[in-house]
PDB file of N, CA and C in Angstrom:
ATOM      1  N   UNK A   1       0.833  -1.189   0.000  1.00  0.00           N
ATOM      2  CA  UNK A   1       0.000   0.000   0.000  1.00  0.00           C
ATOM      3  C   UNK A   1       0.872   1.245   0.000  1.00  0.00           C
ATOM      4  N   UNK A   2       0.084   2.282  -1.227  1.00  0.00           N
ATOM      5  CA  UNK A   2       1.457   3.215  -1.116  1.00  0.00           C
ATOM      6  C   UNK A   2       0.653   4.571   0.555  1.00  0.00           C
ATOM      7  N   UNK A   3       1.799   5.123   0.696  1.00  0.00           N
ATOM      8  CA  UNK A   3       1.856   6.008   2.241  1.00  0.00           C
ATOM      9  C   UNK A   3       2.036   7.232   1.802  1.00  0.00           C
ATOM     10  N   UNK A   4       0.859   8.145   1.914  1.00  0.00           N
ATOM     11  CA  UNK A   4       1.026   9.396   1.795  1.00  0.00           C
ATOM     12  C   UNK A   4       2.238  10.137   2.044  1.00  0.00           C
ATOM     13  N   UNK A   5       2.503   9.713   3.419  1.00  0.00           N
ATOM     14  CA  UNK A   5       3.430  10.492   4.059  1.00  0.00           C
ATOM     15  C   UNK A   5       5.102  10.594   3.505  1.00  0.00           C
ATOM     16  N   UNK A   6       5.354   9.378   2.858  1.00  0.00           N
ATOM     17  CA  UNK A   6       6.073   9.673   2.164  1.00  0.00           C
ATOM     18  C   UNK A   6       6.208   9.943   0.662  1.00  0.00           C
ATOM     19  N   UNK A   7       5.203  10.344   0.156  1.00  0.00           N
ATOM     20  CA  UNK A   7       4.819  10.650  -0.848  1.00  0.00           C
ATOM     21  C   UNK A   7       4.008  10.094  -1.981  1.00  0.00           C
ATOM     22  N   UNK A   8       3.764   9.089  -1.416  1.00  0.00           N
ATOM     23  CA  UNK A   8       3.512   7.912  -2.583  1.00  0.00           C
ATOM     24  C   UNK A   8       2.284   7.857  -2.716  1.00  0.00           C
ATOM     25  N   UNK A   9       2.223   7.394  -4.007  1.00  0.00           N
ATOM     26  CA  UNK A   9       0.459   7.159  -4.733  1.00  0.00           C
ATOM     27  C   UNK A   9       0.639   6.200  -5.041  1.00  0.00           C
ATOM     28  N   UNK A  10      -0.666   5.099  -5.175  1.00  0.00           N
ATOM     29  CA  UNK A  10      -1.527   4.041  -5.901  1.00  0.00           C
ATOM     30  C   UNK A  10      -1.698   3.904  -7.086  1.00  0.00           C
ATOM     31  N   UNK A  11      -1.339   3.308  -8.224  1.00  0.00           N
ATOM     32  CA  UNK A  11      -1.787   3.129  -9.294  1.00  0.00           C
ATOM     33  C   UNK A  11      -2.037   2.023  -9.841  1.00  0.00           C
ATOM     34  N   UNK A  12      -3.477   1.795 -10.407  1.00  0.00           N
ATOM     35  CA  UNK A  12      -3.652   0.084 -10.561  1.00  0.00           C
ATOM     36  C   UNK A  12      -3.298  -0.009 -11.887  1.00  0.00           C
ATOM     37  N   UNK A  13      -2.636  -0.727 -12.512  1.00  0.00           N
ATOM     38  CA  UNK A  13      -2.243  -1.078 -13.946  1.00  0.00           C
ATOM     39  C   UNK A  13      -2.621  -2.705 -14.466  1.00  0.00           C
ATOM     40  N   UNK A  14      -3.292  -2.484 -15.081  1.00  0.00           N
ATOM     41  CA  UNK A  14      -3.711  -3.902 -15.229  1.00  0.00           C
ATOM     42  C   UNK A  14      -4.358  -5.223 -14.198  1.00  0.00           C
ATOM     43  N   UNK A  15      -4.704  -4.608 -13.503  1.00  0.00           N
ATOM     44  CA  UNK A  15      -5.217  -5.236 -12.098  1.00  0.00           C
ATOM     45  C   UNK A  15      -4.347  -4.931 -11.015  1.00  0.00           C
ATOM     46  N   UNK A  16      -3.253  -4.564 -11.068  1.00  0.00           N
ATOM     47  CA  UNK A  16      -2.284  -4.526  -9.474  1.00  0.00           C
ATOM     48  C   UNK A  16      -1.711  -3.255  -9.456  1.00  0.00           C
ATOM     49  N   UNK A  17      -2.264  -3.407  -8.156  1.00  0.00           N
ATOM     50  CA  UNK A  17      -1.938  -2.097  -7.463  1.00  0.00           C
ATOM     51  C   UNK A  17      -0.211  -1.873  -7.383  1.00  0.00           C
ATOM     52  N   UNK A  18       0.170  -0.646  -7.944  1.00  0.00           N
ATOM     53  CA  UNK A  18       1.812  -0.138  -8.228  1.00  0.00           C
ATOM     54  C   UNK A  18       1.633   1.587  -7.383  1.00  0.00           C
ATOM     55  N   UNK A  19       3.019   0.907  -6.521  1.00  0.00           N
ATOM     56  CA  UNK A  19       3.140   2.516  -6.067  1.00  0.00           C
ATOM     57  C   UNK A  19       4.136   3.501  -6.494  1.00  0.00           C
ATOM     58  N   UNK A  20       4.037   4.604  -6.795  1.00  0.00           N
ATOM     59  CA  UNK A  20       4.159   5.754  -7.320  1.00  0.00           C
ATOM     60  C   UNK A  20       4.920   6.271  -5.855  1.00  0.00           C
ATOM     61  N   UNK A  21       6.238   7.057  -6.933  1.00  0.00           N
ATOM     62  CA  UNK A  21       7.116   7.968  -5.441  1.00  0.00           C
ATOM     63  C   UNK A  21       8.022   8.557  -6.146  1.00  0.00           C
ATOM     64  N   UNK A  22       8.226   9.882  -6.348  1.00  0.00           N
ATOM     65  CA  UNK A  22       9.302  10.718  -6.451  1.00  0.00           C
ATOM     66  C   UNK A  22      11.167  10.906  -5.889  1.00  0.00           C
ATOM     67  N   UNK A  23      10.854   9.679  -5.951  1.00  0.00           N
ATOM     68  CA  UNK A  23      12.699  10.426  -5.153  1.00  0.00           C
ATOM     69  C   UNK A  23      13.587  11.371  -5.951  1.00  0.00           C
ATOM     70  N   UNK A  24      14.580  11.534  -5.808  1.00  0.00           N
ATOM     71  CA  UNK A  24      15.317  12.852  -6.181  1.00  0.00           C
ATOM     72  C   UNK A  24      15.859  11.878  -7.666  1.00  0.00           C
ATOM     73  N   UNK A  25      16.180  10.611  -7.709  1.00  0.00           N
ATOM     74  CA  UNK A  25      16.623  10.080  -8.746  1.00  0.00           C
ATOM     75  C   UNK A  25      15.542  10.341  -9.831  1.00  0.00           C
ATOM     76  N   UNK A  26      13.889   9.498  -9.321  1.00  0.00           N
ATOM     77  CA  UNK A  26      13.275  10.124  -9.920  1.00  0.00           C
ATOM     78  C   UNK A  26      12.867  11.111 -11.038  1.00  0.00           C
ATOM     79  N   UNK A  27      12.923  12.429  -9.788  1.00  0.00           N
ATOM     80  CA  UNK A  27      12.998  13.788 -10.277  1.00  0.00           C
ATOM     81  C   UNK A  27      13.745  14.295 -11.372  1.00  0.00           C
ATOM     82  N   UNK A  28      14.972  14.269 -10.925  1.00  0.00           N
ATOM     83  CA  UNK A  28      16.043  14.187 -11.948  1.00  0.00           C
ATOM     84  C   UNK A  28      15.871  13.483 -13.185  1.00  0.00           C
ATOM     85  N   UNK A  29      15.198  12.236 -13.482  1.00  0.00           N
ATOM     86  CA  UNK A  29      14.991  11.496 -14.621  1.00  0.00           C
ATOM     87  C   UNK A  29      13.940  12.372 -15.271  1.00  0.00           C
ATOM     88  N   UNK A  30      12.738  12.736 -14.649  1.00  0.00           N
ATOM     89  CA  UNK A  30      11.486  13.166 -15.369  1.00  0.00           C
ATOM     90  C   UNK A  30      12.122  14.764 -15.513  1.00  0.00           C
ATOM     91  N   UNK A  31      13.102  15.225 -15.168  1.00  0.00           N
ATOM     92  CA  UNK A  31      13.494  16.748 -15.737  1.00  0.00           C
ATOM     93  C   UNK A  31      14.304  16.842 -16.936  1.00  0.00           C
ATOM     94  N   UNK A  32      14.835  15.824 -16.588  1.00  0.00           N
ATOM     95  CA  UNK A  32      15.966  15.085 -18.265  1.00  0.00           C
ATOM     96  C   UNK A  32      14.844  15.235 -19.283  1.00  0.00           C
ATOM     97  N   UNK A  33      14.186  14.127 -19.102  1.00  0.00           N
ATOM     98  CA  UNK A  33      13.187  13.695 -20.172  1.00  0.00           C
ATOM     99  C   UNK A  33      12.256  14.658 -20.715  1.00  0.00           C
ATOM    100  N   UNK A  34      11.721  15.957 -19.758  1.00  0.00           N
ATOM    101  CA  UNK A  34      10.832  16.450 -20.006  1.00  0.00           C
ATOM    102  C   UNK A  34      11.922  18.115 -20.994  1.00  0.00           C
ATOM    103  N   UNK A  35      13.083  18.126 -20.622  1.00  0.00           N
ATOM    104  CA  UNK A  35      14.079  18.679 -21.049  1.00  0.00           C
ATOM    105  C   UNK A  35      13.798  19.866 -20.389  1.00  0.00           C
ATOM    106  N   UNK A  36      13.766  20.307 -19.375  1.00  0.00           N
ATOM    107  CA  UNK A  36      13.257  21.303 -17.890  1.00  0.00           C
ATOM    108  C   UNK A  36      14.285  22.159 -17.913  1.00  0.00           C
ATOM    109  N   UNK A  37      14.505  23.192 -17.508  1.00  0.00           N
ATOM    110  CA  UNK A  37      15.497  24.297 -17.392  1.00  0.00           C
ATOM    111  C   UNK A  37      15.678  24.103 -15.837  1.00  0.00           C
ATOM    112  N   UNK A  38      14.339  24.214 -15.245  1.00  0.00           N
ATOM    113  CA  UNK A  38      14.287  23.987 -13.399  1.00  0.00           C
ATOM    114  C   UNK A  38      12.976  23.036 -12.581  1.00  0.00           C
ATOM    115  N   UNK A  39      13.414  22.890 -11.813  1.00  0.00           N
ATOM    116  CA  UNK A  39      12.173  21.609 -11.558  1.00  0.00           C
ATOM    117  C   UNK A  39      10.982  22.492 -11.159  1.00  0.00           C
ATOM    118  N   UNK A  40      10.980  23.793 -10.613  1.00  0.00           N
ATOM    119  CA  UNK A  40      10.321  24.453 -10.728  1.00  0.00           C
ATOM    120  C   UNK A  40       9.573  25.252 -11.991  1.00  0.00           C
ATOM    121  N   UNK A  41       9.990  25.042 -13.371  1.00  0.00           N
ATOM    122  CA  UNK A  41       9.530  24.953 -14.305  1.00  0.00           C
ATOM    123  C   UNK A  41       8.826  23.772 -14.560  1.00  0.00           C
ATOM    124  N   UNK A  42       9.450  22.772 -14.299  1.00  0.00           N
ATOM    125  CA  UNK A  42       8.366  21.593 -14.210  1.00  0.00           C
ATOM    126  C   UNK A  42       7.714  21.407 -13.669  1.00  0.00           C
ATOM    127  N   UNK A  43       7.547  21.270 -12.726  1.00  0.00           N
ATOM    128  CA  UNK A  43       6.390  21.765 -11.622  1.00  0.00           C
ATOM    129  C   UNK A  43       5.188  22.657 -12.161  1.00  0.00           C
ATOM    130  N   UNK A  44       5.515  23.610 -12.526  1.00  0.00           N
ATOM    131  CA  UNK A  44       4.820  25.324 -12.939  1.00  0.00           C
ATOM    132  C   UNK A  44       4.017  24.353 -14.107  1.00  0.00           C
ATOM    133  N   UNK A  45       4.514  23.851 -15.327  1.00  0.00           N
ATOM    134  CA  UNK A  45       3.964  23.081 -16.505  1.00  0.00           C
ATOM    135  C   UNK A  45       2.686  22.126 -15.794  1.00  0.00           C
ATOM    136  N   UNK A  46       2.731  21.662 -15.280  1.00  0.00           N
ATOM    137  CA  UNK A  46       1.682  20.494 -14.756  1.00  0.00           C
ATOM    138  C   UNK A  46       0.365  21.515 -13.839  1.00  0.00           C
ATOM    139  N   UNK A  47       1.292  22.418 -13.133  1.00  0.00           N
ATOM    140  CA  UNK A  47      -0.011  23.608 -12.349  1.00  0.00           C
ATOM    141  C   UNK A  47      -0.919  24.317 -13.724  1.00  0.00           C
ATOM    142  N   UNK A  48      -0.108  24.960 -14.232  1.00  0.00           N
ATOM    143  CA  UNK A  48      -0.615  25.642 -15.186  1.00  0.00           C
ATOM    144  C   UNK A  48      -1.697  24.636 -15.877  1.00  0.00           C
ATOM    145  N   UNK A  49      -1.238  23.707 -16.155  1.00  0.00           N
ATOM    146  CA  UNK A  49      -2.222  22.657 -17.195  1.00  0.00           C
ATOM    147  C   UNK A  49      -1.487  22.526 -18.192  1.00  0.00           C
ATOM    148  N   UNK A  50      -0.173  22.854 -18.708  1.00  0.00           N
ATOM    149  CA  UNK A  50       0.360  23.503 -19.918  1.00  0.00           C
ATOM    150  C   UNK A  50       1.340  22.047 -20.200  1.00  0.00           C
ATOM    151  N   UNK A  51       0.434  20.640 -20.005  1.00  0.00           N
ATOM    152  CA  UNK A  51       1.676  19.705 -19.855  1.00  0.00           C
ATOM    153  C   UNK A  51       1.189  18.922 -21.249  1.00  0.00           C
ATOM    154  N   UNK A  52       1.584  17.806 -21.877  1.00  0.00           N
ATOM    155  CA  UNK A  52       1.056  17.307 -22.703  1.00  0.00           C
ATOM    156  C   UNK A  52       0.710  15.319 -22.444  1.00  0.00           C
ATOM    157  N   UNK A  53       0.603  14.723 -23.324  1.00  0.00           N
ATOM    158  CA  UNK A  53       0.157  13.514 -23.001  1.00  0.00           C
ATOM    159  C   UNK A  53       1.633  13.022 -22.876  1.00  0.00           C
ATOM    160  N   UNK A  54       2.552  13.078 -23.614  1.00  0.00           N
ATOM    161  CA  UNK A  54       3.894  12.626 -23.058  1.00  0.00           C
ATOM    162  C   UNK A  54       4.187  13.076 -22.117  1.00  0.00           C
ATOM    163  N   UNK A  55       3.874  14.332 -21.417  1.00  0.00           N
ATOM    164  CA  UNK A  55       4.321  14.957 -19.866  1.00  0.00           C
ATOM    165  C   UNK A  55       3.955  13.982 -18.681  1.00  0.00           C
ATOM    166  N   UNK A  56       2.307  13.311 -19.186  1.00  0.00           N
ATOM    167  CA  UNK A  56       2.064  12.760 -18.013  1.00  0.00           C
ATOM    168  C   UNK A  56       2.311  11.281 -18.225  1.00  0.00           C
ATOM    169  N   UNK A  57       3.016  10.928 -19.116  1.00  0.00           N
ATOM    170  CA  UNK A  57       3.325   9.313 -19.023  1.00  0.00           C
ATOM    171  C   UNK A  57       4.894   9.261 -18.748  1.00  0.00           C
ATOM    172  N   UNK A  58       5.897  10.339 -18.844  1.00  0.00           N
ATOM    173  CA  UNK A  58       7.142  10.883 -18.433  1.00  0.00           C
ATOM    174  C   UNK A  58       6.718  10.878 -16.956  1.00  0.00           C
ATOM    175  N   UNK A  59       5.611  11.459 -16.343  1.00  0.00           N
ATOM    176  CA  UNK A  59       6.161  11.639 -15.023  1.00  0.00           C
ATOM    177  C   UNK A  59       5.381  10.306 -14.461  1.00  0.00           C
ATOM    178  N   UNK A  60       4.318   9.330 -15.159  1.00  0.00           N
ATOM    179  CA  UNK A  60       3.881   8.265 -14.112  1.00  0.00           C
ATOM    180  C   UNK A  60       5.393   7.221 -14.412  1.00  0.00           C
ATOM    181  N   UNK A  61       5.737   7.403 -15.462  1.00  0.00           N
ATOM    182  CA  UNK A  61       7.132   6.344 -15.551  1.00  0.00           C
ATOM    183  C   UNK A  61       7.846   7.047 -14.403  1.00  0.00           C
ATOM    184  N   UNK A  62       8.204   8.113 -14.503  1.00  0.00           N
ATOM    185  CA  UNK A  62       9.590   8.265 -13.109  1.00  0.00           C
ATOM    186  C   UNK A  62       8.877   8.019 -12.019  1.00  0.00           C
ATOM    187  N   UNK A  63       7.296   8.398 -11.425  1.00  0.00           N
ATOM    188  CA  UNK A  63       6.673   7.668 -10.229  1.00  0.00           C
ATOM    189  C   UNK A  63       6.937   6.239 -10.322  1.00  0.00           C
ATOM    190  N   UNK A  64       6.463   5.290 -10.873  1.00  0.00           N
ATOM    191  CA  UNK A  64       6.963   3.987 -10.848  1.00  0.00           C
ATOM    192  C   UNK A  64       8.062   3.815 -11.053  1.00  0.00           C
ATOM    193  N   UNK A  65       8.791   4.026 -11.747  1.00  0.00           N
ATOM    194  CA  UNK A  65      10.728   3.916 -11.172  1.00  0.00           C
ATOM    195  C   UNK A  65      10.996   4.072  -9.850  1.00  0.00           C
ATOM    196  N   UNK A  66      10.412   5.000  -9.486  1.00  0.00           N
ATOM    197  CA  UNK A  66      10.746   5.568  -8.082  1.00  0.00           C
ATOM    198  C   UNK A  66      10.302   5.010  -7.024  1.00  0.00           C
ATOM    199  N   UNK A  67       8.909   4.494  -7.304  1.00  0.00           N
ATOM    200  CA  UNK A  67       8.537   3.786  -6.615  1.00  0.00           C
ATOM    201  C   UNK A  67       9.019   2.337  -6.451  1.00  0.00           C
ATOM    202  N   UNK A  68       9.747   1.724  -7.511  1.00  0.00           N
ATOM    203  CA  UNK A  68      10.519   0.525  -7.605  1.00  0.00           C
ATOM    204  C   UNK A  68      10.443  -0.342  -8.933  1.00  0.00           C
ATOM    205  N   UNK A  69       9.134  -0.854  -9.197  1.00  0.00           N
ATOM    206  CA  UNK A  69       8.613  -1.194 -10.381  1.00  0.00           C
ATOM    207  C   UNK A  69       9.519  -0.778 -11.678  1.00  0.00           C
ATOM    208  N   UNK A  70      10.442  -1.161 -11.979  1.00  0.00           N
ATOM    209  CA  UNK A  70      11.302   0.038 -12.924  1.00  0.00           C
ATOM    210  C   UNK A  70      10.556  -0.804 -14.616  1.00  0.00           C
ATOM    211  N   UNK A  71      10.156   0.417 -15.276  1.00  0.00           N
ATOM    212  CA  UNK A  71       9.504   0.414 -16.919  1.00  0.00           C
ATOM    213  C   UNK A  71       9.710   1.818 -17.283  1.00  0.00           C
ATOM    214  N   UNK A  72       9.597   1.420 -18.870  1.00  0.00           N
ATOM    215  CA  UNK A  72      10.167   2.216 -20.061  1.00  0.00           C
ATOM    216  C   UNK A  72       8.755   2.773 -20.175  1.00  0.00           C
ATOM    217  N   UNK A  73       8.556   4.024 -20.567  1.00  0.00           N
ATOM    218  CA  UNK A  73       7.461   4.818 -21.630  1.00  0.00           C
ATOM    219  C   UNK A  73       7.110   4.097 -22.369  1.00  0.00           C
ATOM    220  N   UNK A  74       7.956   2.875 -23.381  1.00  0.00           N
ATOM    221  CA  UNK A  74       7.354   2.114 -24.117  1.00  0.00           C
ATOM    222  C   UNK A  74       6.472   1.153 -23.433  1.00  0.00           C
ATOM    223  N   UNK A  75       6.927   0.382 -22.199  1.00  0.00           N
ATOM    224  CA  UNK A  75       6.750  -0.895 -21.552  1.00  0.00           C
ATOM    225  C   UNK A  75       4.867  -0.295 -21.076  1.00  0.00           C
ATOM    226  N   UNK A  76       5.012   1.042 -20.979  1.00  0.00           N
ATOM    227  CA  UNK A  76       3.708   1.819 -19.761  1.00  0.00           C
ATOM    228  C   UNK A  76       2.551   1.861 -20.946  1.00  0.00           C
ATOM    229  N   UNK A  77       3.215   2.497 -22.300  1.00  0.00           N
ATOM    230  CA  UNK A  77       2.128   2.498 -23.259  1.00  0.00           C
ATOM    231  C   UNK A  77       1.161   1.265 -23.255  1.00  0.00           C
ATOM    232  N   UNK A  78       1.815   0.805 -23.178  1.00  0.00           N
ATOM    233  CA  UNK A  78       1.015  -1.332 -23.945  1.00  0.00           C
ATOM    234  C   UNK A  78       0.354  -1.271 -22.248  1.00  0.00           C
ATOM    235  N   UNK A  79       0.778  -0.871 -21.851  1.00  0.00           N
ATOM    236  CA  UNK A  79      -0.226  -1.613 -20.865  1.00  0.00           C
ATOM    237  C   UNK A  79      -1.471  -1.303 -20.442  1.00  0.00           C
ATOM    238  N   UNK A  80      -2.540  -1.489 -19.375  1.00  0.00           N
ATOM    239  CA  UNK A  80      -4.039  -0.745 -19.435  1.00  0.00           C
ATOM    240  C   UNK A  80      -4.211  -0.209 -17.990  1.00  0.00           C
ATOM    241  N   UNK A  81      -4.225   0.974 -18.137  1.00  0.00           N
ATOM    242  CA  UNK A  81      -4.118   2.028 -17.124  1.00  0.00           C
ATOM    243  C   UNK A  81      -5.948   1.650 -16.231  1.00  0.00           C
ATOM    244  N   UNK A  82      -5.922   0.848 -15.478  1.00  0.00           N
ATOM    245  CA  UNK A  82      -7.309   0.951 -14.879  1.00  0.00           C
ATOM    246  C   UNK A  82      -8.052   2.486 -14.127  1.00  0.00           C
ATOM    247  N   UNK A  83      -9.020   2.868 -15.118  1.00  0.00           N
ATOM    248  CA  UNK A  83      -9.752   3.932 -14.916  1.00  0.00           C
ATOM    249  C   UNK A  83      -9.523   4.966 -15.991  1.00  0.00           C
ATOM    250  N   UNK A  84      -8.538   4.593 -17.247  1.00  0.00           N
ATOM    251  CA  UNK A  84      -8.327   5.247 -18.082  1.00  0.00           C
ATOM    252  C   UNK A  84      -7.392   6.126 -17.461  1.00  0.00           C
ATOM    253  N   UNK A  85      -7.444   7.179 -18.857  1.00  0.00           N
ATOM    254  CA  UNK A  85      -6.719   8.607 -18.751  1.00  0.00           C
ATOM    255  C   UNK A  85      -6.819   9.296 -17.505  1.00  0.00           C
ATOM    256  N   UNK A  86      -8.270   9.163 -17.025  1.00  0.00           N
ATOM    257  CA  UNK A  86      -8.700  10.157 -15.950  1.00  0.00           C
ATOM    258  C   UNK A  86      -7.841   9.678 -14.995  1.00  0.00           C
ATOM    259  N   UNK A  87      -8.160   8.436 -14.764  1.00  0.00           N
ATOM    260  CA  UNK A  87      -7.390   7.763 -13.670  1.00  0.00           C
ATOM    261  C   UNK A  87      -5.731   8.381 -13.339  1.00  0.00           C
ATOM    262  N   UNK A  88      -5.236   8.127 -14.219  1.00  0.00           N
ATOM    263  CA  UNK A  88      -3.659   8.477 -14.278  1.00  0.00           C
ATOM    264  C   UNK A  88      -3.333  10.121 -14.095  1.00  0.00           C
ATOM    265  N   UNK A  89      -4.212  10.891 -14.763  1.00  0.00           N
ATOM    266  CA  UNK A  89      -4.050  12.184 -14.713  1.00  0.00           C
ATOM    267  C   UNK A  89      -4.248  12.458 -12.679  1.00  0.00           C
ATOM    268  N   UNK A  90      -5.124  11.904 -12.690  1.00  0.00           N
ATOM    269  CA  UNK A  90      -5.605  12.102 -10.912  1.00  0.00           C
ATOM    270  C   UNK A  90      -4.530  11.653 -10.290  1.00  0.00           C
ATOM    271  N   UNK A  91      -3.444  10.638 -10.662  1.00  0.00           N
ATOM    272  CA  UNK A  91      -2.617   9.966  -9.926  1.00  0.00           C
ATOM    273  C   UNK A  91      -1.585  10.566 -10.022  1.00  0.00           C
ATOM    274  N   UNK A  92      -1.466  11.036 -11.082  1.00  0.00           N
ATOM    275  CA  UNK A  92      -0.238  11.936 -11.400  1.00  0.00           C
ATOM    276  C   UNK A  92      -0.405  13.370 -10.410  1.00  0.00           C
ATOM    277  N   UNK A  93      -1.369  14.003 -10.392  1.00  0.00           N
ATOM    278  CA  UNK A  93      -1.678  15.245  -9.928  1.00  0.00           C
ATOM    279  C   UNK A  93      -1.485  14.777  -8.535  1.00  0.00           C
ATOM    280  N   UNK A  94      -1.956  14.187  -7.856  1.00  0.00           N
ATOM    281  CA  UNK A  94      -1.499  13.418  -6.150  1.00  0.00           C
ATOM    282  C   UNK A  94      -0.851  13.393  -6.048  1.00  0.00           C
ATOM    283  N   UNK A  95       0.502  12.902  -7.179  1.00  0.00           N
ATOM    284  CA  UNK A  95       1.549  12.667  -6.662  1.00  0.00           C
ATOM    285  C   UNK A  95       2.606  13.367  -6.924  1.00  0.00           C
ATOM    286  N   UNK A  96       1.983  14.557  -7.364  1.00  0.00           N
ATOM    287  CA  UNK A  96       3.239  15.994  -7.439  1.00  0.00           C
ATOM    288  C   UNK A  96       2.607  16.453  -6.211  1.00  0.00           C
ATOM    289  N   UNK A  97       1.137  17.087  -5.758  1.00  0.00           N
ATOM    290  CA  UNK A  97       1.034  17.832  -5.018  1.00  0.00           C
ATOM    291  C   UNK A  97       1.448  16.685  -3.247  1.00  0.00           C
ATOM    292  N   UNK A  98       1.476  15.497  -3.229  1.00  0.00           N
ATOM    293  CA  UNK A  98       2.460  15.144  -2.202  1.00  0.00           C
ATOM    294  C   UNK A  98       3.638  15.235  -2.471  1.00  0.00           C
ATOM    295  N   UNK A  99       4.429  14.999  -3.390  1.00  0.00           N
ATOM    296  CA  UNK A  99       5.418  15.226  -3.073  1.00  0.00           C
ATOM    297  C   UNK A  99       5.909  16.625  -2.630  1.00  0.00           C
ATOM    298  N   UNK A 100       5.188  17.549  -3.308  1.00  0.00           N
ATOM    299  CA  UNK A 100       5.856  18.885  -2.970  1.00  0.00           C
ATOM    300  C   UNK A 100       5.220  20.069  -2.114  1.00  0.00           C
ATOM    301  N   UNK A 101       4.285  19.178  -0.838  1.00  0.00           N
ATOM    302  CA  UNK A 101       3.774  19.530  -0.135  1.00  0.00           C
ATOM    303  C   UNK A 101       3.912  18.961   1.366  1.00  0.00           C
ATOM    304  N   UNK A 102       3.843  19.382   2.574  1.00  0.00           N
ATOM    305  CA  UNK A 102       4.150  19.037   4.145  1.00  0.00           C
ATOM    306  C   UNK A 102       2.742  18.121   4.219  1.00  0.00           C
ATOM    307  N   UNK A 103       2.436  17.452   4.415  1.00  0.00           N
ATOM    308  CA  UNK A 103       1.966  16.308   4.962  1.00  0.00           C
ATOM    309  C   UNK A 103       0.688  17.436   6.338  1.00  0.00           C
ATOM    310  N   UNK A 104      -0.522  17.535   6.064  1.00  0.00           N
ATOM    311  CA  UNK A 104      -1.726  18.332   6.779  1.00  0.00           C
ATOM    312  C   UNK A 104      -1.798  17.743   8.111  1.00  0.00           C
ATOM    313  N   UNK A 105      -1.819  18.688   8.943  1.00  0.00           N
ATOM    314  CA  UNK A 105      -1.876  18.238  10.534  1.00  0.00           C
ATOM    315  C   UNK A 105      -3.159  17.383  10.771  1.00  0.00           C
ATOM    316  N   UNK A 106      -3.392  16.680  11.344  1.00  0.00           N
ATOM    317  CA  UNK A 106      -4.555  15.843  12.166  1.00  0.00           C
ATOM    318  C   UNK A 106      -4.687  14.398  10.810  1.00  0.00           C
ATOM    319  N   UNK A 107      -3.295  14.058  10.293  1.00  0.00           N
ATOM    320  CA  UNK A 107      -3.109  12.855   9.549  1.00  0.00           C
ATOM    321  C   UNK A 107      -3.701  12.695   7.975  1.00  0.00           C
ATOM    322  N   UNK A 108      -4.255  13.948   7.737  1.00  0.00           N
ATOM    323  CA  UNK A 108      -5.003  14.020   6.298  1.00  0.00           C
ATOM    324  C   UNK A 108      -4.240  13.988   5.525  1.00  0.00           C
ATOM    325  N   UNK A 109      -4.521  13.320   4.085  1.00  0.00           N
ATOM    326  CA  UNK A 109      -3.797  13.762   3.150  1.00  0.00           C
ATOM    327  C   UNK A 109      -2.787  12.399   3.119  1.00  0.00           C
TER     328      UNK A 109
END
């Protein structure tokens, strides 16, 4: 089960549940890839909305790297994202705003 607290999100792919986590290796991979000037530009791209369909399969691949599960952009395409697009977009968005957010007093979040 992935743990908020350290950043991590849920993502079911094909029936099993995969957790999603940012570490700095991560990070670093999805700023390469996304070809970022600052991670705060990357960051800013996903707030804004200003990201594209490769933005968000760049950053669920470095969540699952990160999270352990290690796959290619190619390996993620073929496979079937349970809940669709929506699904992933929601998972993706969770799992920037944990990572780059303090964890809400009284255990929320």
């Amino acid at each position: 089960m992935a743990n908020p607290f350290r950043g991590e999100v849920t993502l079911t792919i094909e029936g099993v549940p995969r957790v999603m986590r940012l570490t700095l290796g991560a990070l670093a991979e999805l700023e390469a890839r996304l070809e970022s000037d600052s991670l705060l530009e990357m960051i800013g791209r996903f707030e804004q909305g200003k990201f594209r369909v490769q933005d968000l399969i760049a950053l669920i691949t470095a969540g699952l790297n990160g999270g352990g599960w290690r796959i290619s952009e190619g390996e993620l395409l073929e496979k079937r994202i349970d809940g669709g697009p929506l699904a992933a977009a929601q998972a993706a968005a969770r799992l920037l705003k944990l990572t780059f957010s303090l964890p809400e007093e009284g255990g929320e979040e």
